[in-house]
C-alpha atoms as a PDB file:
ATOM      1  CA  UNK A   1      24.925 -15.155  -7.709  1.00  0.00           C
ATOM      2  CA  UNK A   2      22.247 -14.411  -5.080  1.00  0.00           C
ATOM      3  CA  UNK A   3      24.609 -13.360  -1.940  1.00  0.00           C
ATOM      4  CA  UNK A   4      25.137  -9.847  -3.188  1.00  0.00           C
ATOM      5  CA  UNK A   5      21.091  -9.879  -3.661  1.00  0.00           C
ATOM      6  CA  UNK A   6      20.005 -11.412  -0.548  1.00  0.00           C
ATOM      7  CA  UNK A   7      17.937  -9.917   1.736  1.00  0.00           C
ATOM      8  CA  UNK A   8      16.424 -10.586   5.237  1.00  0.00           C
ATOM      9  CA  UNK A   9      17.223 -10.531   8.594  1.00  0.00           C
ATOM     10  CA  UNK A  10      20.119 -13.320   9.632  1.00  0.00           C
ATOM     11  CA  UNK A  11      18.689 -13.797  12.943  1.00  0.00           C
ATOM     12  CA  UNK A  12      15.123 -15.118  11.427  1.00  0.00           C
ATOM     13  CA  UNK A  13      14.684 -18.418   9.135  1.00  0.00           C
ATOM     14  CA  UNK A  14      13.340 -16.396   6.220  1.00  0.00           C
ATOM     15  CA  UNK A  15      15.133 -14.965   3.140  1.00  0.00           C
ATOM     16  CA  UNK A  16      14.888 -13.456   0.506  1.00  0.00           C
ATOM     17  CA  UNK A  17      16.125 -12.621  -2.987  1.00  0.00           C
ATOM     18  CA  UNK A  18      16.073  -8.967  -5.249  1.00  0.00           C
ATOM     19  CA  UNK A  19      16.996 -11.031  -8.402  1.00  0.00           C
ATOM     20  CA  UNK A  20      14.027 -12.464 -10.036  1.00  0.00           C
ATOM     21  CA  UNK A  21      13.979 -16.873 -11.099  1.00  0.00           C
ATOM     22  CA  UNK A  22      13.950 -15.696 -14.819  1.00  0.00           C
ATOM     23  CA  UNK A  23      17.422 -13.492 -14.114  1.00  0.00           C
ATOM     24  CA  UNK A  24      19.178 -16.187 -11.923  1.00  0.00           C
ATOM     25  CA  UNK A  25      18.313 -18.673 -14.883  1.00  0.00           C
ATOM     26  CA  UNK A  26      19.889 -16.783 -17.769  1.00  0.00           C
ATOM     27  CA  UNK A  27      23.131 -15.836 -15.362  1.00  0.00           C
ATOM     28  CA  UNK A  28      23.058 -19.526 -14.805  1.00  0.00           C
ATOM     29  CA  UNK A  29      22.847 -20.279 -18.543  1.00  0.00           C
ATOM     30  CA  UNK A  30      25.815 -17.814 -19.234  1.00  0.00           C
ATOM     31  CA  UNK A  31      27.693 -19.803 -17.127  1.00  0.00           C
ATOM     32  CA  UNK A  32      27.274 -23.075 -18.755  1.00  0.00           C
ATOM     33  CA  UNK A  33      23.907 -24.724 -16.794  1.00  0.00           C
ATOM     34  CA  UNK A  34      20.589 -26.026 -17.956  1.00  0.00           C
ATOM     35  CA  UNK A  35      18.394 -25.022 -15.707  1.00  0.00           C
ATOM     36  CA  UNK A  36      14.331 -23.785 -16.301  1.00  0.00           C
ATOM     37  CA  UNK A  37      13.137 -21.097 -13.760  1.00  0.00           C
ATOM     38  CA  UNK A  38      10.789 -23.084 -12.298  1.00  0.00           C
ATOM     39  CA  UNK A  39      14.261 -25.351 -11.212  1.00  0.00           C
ATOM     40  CA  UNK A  40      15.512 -22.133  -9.770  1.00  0.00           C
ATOM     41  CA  UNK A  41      12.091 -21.569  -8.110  1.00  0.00           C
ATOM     42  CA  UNK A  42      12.319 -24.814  -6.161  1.00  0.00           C
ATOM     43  CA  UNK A  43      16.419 -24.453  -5.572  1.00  0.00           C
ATOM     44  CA  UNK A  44      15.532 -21.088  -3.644  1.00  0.00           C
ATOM     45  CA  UNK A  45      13.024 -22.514  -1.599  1.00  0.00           C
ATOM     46  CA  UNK A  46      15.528 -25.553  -0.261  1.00  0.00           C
ATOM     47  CA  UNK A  47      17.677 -23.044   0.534  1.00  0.00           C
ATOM     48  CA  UNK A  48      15.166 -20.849   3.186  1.00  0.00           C
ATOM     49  CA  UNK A  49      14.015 -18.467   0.434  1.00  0.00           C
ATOM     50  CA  UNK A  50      10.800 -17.452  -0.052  1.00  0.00           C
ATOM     51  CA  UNK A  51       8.725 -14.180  -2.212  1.00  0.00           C
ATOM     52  CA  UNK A  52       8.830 -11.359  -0.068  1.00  0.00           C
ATOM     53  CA  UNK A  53       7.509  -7.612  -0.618  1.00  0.00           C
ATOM     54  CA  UNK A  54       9.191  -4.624   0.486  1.00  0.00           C
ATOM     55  CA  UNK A  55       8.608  -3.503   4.488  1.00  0.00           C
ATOM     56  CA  UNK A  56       8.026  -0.243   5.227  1.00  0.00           C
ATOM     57  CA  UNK A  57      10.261   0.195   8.481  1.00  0.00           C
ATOM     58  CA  UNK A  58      12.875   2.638   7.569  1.00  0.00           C
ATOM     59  CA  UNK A  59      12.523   5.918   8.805  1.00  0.00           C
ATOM     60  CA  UNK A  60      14.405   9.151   7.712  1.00  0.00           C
ATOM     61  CA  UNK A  61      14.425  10.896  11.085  1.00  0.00           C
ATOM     62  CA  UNK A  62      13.942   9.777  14.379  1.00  0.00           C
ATOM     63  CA  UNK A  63      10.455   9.442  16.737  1.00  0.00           C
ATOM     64  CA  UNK A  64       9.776  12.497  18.410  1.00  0.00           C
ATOM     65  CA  UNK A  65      10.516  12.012  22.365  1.00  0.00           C
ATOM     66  CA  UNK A  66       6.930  13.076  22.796  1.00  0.00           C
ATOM     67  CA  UNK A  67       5.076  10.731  20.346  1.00  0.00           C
ATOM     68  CA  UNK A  68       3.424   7.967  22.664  1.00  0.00           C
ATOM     69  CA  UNK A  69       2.641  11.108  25.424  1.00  0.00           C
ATOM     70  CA  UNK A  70       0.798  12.535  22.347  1.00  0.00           C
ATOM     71  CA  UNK A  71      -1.157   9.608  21.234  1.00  0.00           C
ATOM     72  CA  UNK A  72      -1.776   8.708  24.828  1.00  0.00           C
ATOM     73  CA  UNK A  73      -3.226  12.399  25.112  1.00  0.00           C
ATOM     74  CA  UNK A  74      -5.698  11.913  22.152  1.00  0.00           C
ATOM     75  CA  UNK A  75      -6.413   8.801  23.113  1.00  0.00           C
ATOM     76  CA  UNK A  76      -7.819   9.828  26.492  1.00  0.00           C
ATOM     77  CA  UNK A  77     -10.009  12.956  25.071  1.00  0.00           C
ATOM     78  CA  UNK A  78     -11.391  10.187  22.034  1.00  0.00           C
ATOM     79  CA  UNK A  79     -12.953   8.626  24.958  1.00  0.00           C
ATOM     80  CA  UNK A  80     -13.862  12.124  27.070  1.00  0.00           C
ATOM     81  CA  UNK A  81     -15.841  12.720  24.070  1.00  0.00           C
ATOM     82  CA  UNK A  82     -17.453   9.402  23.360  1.00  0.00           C
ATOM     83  CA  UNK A  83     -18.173   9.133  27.070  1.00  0.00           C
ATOM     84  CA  UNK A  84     -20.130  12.469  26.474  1.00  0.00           C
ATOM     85  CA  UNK A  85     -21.787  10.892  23.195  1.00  0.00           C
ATOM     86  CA  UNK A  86     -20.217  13.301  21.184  1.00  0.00           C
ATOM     87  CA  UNK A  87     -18.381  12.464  18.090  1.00  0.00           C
ATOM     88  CA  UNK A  88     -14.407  11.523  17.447  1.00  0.00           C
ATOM     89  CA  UNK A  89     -13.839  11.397  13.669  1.00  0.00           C
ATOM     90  CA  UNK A  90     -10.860  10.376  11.775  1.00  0.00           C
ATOM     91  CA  UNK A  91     -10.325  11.622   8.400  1.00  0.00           C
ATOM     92  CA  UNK A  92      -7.676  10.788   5.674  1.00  0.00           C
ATOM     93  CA  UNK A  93      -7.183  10.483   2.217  1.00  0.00           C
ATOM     94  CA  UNK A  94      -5.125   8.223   0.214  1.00  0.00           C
ATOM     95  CA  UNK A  95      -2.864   8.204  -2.241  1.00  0.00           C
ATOM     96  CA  UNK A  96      -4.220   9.959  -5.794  1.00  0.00           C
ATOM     97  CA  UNK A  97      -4.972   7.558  -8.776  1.00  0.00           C
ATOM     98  CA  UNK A  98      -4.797   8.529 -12.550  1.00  0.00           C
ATOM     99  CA  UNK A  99      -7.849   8.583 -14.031  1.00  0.00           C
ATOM    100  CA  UNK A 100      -8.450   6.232 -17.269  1.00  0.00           C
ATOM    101  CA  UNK A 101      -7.994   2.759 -18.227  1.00  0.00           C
ATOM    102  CA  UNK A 102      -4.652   1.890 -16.825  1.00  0.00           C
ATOM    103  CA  UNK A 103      -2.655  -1.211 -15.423  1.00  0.00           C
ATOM    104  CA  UNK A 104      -3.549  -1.791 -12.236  1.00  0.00           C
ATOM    105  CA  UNK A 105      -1.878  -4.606  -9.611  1.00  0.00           C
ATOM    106  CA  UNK A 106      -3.171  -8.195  -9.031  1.00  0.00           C
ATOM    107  CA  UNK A 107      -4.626 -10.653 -11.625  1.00  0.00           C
ATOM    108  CA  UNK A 108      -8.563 -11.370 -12.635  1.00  0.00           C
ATOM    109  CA  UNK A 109     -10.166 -14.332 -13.954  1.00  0.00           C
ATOM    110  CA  UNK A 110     -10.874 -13.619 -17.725  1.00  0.00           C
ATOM    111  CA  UNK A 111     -11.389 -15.797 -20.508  1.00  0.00           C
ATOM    112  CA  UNK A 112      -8.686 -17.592 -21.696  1.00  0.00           C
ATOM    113  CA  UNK A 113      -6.166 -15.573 -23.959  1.00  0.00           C
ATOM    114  CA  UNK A 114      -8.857 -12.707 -23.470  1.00  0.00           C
ATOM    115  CA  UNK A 115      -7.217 -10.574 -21.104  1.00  0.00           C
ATOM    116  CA  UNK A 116      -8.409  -6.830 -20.400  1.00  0.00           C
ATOM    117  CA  UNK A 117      -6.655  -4.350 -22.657  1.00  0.00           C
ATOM    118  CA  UNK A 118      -5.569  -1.230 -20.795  1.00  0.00           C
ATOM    119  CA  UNK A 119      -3.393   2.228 -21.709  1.00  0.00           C
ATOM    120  CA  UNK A 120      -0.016   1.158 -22.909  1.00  0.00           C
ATOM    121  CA  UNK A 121       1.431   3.759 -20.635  1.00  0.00           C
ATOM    122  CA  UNK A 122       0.681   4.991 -17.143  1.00  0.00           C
ATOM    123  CA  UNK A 123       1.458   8.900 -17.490  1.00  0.00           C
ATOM    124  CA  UNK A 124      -1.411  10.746 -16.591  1.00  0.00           C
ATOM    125  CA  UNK A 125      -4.479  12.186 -18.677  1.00  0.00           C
ATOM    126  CA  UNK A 126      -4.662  15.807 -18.257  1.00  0.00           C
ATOM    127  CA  UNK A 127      -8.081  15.948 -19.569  1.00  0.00           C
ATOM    128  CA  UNK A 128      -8.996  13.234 -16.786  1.00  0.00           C
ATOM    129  CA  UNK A 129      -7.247  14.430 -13.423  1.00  0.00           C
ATOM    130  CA  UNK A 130      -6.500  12.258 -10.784  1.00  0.00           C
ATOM    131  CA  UNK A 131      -8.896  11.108  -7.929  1.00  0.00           C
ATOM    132  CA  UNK A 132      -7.775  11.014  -4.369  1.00  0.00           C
ATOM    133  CA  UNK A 133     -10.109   8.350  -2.533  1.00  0.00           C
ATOM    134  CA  UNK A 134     -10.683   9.830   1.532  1.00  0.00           C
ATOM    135  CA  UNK A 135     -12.871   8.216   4.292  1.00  0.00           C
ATOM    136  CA  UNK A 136     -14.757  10.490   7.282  1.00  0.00           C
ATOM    137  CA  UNK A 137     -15.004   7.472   9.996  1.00  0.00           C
ATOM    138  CA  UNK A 138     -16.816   8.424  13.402  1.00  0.00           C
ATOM    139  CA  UNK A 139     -14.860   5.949  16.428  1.00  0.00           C
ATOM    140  CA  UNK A 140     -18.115   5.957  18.272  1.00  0.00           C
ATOM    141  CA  UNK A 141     -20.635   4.703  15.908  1.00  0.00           C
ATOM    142  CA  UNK A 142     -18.370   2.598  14.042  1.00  0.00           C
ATOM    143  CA  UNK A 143     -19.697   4.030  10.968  1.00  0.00           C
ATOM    144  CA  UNK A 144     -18.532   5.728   8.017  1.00  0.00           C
ATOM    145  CA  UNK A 145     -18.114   6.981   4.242  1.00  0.00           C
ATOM    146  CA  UNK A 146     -15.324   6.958   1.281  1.00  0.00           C
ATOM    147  CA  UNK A 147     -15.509   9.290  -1.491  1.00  0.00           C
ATOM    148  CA  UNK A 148     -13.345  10.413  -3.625  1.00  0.00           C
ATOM    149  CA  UNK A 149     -12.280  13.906  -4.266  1.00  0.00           C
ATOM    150  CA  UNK A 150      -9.572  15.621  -6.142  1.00  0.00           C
ATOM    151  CA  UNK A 151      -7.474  17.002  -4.071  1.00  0.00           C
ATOM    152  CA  UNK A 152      -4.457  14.938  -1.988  1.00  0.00           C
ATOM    153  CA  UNK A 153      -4.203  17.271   0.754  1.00  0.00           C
ATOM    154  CA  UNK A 154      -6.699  15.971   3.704  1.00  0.00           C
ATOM    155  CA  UNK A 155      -7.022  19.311   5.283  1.00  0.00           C
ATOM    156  CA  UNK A 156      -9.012  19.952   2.115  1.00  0.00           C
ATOM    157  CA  UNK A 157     -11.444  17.336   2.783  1.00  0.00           C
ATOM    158  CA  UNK A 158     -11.661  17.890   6.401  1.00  0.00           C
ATOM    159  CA  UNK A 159     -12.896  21.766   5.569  1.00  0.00           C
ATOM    160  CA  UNK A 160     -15.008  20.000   3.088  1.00  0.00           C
ATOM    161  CA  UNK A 161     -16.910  17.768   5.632  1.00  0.00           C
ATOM    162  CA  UNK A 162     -16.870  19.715   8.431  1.00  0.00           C
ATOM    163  CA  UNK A 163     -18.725  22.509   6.528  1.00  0.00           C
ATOM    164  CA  UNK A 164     -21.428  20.341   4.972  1.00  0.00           C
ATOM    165  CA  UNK A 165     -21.305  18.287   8.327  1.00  0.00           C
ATOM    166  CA  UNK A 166     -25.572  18.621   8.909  1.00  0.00           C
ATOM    167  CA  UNK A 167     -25.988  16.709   4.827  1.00  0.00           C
ATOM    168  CA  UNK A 168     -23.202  14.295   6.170  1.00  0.00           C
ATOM    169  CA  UNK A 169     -24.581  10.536   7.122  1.00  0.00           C
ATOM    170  CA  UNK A 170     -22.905   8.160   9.027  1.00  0.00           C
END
């Protein structure tokens, strides 16, 4: 039931399964066992499996030749620059987040049977936008900001800071 669904590398100890305990039990069930999830928890885990999240580490095109020459290369004028005491920022926003009382990931302690209610649905509010949090971080002075701004493009906040560079603190 779990071959087709297996994943991992077969040259490393760990493995993994896309089919959830819940899933596994009711296939099991269909096929004439009694078996809780919690059974099929601890049967995974004999056999080398473990809870795994996805990897990022496919790519859909291949490194350009260049790459390391290029980071080498920035790398070298970071430090030119520090070494002069001027400043090497880095700049980048992340991904944009619906505005509004939605789901989010992870688990807080709440009252018992008291969880927080959010949105039944995680389209987008029109009326409330999206945020897109970004950070201006200066190498040097190991020192830096987030805020959050409503574009995703980090060009946008790059203009942004560099123009109002002189009300900037780090």
């Amino acid at each position: 039931m779990i071959t087709p669904h297996t994943r991992g590398n077969p040259e490393n100890p760990l493995k993994w399964t896309s089919k959830s305990v819940r899933k596994l039990q009711a296939a099991l069930k269909e096929s004439g066992y009694d078996i809780s999830h919690r059974s099929v928890s601890d049967l995974l885990k004999q056999l080398g499996y473990s809870l795994q999240s996805n990897r990022k580490e496919l790519a859909l095109k291949e490194t350009h030749p260049d790459r390391n020459a290029q980071f080498e290369h920035i790398n070298a004028q970071a430090k030119q620059f520090m070494d002069a005491n001027e400043p090497v920022i880095s700049i980048d926003a992340k991904k944009k987040e619906n505005i509004g009382n939605f789901k989010n990931n992870g688990s807080e302690y709440q009252k018992a049977k008291n969880p927080v209610k959010v949105l039944d649905h995680d389209f987008p509010l029109k009326e409330n936008g999206k945020a897109t949090p970004y950070g201006v971080y200066d190498i040097g002075k190991n020192k830096g900001f987030v805020n959050v701004g409503i574009s995703s493009d980090t060009a946008a906040f790059i203009a942004f800071d560099a123009s109002n560079a002189q009300q900037t603190a780090f």
